[in-house]
Structure formats: C-alpha cells, structure tokens
PDB file of N, CA and C in Angstrom:
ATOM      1  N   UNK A   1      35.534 111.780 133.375  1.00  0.00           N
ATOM      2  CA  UNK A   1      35.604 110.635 132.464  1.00  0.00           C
ATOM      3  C   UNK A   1      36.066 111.079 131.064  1.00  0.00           C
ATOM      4  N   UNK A   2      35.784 111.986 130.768  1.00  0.00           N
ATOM      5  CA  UNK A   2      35.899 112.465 129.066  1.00  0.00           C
ATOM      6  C   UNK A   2      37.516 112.889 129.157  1.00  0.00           C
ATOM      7  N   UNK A   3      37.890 113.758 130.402  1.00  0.00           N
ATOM      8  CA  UNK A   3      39.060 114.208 130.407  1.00  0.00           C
ATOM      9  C   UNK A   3      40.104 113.291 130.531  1.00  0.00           C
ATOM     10  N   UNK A   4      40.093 112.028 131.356  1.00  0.00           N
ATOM     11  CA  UNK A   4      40.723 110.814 130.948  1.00  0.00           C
ATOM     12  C   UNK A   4      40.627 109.863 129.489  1.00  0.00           C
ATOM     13  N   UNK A   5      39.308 109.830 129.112  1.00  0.00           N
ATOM     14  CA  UNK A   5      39.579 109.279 127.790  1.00  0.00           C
ATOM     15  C   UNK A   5      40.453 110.083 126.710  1.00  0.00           C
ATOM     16  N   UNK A   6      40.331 111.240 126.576  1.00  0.00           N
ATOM     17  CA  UNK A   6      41.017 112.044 125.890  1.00  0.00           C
ATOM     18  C   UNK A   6      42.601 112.159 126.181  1.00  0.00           C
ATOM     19  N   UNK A   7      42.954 112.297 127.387  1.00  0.00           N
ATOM     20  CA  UNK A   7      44.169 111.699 128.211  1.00  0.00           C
ATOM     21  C   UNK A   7      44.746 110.640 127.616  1.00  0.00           C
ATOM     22  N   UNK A   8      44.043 109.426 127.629  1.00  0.00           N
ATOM     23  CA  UNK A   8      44.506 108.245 127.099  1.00  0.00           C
ATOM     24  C   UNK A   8      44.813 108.465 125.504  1.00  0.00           C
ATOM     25  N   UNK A   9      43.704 109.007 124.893  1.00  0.00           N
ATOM     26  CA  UNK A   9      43.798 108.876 123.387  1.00  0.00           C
ATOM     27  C   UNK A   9      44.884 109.932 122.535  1.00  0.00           C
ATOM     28  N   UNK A  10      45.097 110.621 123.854  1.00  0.00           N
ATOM     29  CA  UNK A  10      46.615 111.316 123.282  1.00  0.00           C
ATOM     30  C   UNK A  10      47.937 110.651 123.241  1.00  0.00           C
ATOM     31  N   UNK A  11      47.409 110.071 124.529  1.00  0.00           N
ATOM     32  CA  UNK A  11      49.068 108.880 125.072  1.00  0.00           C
ATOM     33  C   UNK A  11      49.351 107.968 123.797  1.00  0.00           C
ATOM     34  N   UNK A  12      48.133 108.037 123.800  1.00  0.00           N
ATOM     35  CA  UNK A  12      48.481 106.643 122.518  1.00  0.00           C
ATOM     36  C   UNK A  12      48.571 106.773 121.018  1.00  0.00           C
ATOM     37  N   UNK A  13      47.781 108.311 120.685  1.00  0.00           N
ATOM     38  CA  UNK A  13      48.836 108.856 119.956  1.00  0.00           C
ATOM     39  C   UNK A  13      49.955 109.326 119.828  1.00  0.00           C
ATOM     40  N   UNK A  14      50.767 109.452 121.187  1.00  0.00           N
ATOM     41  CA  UNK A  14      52.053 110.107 121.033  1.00  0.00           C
ATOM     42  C   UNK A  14      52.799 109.115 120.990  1.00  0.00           C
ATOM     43  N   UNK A  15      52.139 107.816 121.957  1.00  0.00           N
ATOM     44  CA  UNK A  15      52.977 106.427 121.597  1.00  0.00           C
ATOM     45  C   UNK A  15      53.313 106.106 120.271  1.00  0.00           C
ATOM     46  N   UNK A  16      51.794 106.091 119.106  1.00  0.00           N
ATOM     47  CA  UNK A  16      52.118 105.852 118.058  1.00  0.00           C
ATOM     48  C   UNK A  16      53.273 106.475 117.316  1.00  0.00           C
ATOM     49  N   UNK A  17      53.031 107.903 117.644  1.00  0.00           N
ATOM     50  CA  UNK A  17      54.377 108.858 116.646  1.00  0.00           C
ATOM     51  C   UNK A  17      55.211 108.017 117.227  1.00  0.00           C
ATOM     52  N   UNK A  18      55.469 108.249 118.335  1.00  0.00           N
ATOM     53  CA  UNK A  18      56.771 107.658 118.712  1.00  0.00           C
ATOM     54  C   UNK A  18      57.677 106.292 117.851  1.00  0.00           C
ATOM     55  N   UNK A  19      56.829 105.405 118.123  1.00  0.00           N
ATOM     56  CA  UNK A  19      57.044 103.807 117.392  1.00  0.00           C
ATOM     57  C   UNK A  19      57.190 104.354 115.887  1.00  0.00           C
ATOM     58  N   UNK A  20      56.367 105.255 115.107  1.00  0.00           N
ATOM     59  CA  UNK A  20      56.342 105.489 113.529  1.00  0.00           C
ATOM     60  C   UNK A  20      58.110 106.451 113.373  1.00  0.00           C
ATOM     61  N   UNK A  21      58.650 107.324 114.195  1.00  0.00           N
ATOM     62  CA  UNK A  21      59.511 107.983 114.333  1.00  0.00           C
ATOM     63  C   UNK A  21      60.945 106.497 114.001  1.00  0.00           C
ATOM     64  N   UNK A  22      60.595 106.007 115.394  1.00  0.00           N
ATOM     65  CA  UNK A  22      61.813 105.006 115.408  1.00  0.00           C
ATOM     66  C   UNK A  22      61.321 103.956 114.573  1.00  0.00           C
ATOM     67  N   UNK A  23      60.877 103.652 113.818  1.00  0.00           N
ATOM     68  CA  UNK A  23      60.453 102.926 112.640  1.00  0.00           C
ATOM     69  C   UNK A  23      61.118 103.676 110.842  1.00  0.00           C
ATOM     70  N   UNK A  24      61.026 104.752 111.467  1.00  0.00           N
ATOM     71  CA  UNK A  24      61.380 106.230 110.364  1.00  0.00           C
ATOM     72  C   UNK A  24      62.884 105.414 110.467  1.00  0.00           C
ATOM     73  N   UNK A  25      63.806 105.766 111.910  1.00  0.00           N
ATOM     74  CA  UNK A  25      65.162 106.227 111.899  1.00  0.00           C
ATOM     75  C   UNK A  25      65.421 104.324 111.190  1.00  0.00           C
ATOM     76  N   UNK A  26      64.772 103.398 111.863  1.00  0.00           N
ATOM     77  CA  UNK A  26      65.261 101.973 111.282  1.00  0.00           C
ATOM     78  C   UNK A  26      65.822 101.877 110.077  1.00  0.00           C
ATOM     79  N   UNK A  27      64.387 102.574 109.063  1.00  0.00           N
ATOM     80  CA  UNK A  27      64.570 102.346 107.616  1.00  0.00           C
ATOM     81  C   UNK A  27      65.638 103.286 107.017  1.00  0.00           C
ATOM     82  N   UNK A  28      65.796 104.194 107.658  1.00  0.00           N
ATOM     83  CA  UNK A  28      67.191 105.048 107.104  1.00  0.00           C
ATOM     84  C   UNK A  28      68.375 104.518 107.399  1.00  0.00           C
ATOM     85  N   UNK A  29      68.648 103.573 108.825  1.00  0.00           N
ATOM     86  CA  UNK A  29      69.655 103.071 108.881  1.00  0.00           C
ATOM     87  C   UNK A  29      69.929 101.569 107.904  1.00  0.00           C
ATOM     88  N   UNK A  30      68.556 101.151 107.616  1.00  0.00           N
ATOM     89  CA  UNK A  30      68.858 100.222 106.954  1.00  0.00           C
ATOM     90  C   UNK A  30      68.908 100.622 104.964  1.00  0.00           C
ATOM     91  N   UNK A  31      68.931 101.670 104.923  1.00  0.00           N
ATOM     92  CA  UNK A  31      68.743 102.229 103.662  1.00  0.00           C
ATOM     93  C   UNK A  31      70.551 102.669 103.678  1.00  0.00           C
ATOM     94  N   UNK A  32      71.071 103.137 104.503  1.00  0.00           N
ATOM     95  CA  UNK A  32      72.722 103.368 104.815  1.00  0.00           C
ATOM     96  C   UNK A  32      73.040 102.377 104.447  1.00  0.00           C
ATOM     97  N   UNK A  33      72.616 100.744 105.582  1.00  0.00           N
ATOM     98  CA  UNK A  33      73.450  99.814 104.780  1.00  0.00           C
ATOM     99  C   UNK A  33      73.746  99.148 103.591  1.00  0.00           C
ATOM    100  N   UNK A  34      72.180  99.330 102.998  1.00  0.00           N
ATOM    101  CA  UNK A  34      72.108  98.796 101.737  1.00  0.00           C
ATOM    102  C   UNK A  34      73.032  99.902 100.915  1.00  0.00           C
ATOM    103  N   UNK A  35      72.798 100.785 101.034  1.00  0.00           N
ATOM    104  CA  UNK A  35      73.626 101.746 100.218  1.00  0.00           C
ATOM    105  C   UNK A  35      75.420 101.463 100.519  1.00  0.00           C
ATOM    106  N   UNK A  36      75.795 100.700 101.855  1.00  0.00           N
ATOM    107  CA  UNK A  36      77.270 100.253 101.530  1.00  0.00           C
ATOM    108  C   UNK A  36      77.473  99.219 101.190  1.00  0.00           C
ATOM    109  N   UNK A  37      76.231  98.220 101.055  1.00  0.00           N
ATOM    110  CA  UNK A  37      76.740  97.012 100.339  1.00  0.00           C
ATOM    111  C   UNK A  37      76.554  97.154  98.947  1.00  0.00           C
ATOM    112  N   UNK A  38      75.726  98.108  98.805  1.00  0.00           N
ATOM    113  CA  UNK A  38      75.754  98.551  96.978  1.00  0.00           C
ATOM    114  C   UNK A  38      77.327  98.921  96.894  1.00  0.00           C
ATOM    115  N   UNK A  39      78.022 100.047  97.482  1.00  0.00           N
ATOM    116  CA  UNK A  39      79.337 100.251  97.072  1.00  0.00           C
ATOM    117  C   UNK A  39      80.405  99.189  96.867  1.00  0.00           C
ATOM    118  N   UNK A  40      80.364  98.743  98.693  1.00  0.00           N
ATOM    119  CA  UNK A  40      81.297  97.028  98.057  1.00  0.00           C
ATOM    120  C   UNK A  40      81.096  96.373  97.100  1.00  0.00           C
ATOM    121  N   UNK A  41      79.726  95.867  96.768  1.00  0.00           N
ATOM    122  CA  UNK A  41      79.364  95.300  95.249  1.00  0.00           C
ATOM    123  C   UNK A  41      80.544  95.931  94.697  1.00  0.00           C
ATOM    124  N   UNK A  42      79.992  96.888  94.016  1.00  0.00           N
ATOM    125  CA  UNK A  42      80.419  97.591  93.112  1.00  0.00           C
ATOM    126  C   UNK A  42      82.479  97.719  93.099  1.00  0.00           C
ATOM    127  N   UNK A  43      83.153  97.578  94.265  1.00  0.00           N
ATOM    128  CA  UNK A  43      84.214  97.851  94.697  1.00  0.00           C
ATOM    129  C   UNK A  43      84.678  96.236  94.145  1.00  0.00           C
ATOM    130  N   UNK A  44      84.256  95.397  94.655  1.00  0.00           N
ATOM    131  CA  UNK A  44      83.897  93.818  94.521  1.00  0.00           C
ATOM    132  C   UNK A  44      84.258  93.357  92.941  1.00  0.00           C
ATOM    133  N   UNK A  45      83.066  94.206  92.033  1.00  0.00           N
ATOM    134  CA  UNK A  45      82.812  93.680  90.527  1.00  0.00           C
ATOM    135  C   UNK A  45      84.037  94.404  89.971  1.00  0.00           C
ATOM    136  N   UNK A  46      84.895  95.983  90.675  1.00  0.00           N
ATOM    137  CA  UNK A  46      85.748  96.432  89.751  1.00  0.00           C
ATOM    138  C   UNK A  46      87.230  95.428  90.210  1.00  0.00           C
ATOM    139  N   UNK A  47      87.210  94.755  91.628  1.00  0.00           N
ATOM    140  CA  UNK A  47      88.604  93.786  91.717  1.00  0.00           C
ATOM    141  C   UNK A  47      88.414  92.993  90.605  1.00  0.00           C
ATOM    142  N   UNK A  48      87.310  92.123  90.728  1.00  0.00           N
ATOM    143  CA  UNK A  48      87.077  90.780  89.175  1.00  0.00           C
ATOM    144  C   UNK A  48      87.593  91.581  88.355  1.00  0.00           C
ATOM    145  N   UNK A  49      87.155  92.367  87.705  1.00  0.00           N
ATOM    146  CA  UNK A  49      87.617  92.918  86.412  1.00  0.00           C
ATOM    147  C   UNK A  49      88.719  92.961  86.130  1.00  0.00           C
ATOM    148  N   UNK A  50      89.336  93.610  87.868  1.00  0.00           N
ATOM    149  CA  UNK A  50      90.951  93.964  87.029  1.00  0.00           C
ATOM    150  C   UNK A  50      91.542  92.269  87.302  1.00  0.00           C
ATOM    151  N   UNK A  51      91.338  91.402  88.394  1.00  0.00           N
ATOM    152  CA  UNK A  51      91.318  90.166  87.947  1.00  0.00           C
ATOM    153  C   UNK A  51      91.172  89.277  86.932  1.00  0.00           C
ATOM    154  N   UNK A  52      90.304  89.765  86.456  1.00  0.00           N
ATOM    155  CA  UNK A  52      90.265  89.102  84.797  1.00  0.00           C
ATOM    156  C   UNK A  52      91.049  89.245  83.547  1.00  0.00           C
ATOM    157  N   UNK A  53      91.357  90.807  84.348  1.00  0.00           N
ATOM    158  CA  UNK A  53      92.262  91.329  83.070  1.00  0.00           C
ATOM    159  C   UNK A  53      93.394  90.788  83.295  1.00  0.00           C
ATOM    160  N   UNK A  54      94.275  91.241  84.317  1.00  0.00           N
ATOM    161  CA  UNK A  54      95.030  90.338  84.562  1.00  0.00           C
ATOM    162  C   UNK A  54      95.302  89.023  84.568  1.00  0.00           C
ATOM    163  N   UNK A  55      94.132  87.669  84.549  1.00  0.00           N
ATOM    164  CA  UNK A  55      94.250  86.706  83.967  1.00  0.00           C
ATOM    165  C   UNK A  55      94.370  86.510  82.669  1.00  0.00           C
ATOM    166  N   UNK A  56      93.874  87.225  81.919  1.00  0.00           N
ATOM    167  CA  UNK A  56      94.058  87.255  80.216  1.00  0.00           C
ATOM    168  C   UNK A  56      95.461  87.948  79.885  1.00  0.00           C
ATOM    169  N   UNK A  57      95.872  88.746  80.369  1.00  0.00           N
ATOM    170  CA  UNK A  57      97.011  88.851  79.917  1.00  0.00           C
ATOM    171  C   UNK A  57      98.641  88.272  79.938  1.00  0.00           C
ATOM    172  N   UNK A  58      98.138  87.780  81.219  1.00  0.00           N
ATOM    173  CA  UNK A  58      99.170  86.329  82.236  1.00  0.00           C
ATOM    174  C   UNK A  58      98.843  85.147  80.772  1.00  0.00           C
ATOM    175  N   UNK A  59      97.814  85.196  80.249  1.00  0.00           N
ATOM    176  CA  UNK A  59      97.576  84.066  79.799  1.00  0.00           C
ATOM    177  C   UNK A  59      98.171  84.482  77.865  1.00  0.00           C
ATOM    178  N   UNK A  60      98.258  85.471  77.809  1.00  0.00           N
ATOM    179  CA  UNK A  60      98.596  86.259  76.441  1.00  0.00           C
ATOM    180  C   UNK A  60     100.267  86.488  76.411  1.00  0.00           C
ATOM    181  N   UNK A  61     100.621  86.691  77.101  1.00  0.00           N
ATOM    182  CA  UNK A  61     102.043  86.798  77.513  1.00  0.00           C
ATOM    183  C   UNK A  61     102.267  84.996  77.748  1.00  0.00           C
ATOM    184  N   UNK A  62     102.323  84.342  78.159  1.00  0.00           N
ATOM    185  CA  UNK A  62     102.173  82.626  78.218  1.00  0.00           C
ATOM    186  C   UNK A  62     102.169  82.636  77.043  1.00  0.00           C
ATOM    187  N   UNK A  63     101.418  82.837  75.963  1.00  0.00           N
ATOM    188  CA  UNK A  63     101.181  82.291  74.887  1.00  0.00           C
ATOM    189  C   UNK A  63     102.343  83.037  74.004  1.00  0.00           C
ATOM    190  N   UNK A  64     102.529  84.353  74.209  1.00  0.00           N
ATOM    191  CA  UNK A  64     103.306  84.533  73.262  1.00  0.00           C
ATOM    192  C   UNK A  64     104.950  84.286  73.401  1.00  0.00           C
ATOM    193  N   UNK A  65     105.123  83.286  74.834  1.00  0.00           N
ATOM    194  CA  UNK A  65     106.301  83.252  75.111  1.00  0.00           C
ATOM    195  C   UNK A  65     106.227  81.495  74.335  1.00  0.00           C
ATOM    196  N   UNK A  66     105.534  81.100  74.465  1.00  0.00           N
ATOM    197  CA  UNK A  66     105.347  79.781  73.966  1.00  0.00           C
ATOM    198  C   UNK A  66     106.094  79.748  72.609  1.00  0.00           C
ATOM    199  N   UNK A  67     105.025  80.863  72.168  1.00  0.00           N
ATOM    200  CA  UNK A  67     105.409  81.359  70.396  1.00  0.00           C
ATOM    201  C   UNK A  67     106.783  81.494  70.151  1.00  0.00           C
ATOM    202  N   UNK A  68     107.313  82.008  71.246  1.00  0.00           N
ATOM    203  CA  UNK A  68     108.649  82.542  70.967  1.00  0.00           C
ATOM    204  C   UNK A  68     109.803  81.494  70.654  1.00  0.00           C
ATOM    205  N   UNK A  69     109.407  80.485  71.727  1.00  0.00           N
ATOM    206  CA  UNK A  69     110.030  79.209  72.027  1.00  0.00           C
ATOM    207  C   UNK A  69     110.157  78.494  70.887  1.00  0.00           C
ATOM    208  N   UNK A  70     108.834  77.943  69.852  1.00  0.00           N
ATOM    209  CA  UNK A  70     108.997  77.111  69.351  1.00  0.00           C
ATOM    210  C   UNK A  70     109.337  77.463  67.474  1.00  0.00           C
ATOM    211  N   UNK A  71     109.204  79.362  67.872  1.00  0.00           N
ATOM    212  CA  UNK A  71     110.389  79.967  66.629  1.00  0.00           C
ATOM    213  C   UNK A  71     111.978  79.744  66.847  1.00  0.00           C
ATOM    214  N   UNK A  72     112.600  79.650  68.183  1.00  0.00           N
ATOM    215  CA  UNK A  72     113.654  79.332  68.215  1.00  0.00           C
ATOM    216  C   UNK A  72     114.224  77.964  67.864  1.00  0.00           C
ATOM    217  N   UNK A  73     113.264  76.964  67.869  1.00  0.00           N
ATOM    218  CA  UNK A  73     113.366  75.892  67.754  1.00  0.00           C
ATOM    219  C   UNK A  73     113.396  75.315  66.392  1.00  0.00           C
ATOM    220  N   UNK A  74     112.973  76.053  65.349  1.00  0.00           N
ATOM    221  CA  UNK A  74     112.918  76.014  64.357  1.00  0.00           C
ATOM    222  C   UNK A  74     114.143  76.143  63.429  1.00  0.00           C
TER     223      UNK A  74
END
C-alpha cells in the first residue's frame, strides 16, 4: 500500500512538472510574439513618420508653387 501511494504521488508529480514545463515553453512562445508585434509596431510608427513627412512636404512644395504662380501674375 505505501509503495503504491508513493507510486502515485510521484506520477503526479512528474505530471505536474510536466504541465509547469509546457506552460514554461507557452509563455516563451508567447513572449516571441509579443516581442514581433513590438517590432512591427515599431516598423508601423517609422512608415507614418516617413508618411507624414512626406505629406508635409507634398504640401510645402504645393504651397510654394502656388507662391510662385501668383508672383508671375503680378
């Protein structure tokens, strides 16, 4: 009897490691992904930027062609 309970209470500690192990590898894989959606972010916020820049200057060049226009007109 003792040698079976002890039997059991190993099983079910090795079960536990087991489940805590692949519980381990989960959070690392889900720590990978977060760590590539941090990069896209980041890949993401530097397109806007150069998007933006590029809208301001589309829009600076516009303006100074405007300028140009209505010195000729003069």
């Amino acid at each position: 009897m003792i040698t079976l309970d002890s039997k059991h209470k190993r099983e079910k500690h090795s079960f536990i490691s087991y489940q805590l192990s692949v519980i381990s590898h989960q959070l690392s894989v889900i720590s990978y992904q977060l760590s590539v959606i941090s990069y896209q972010l980041s890949v993401i916020s530097y397109q806007l930027s150069v998007i933006s820049y590029q809208l301001s200057e589309g829009r600076r060049q516009e303006a100074g062609g405007r300028r140009q226009e209505a010195g000729g007109r003069r």
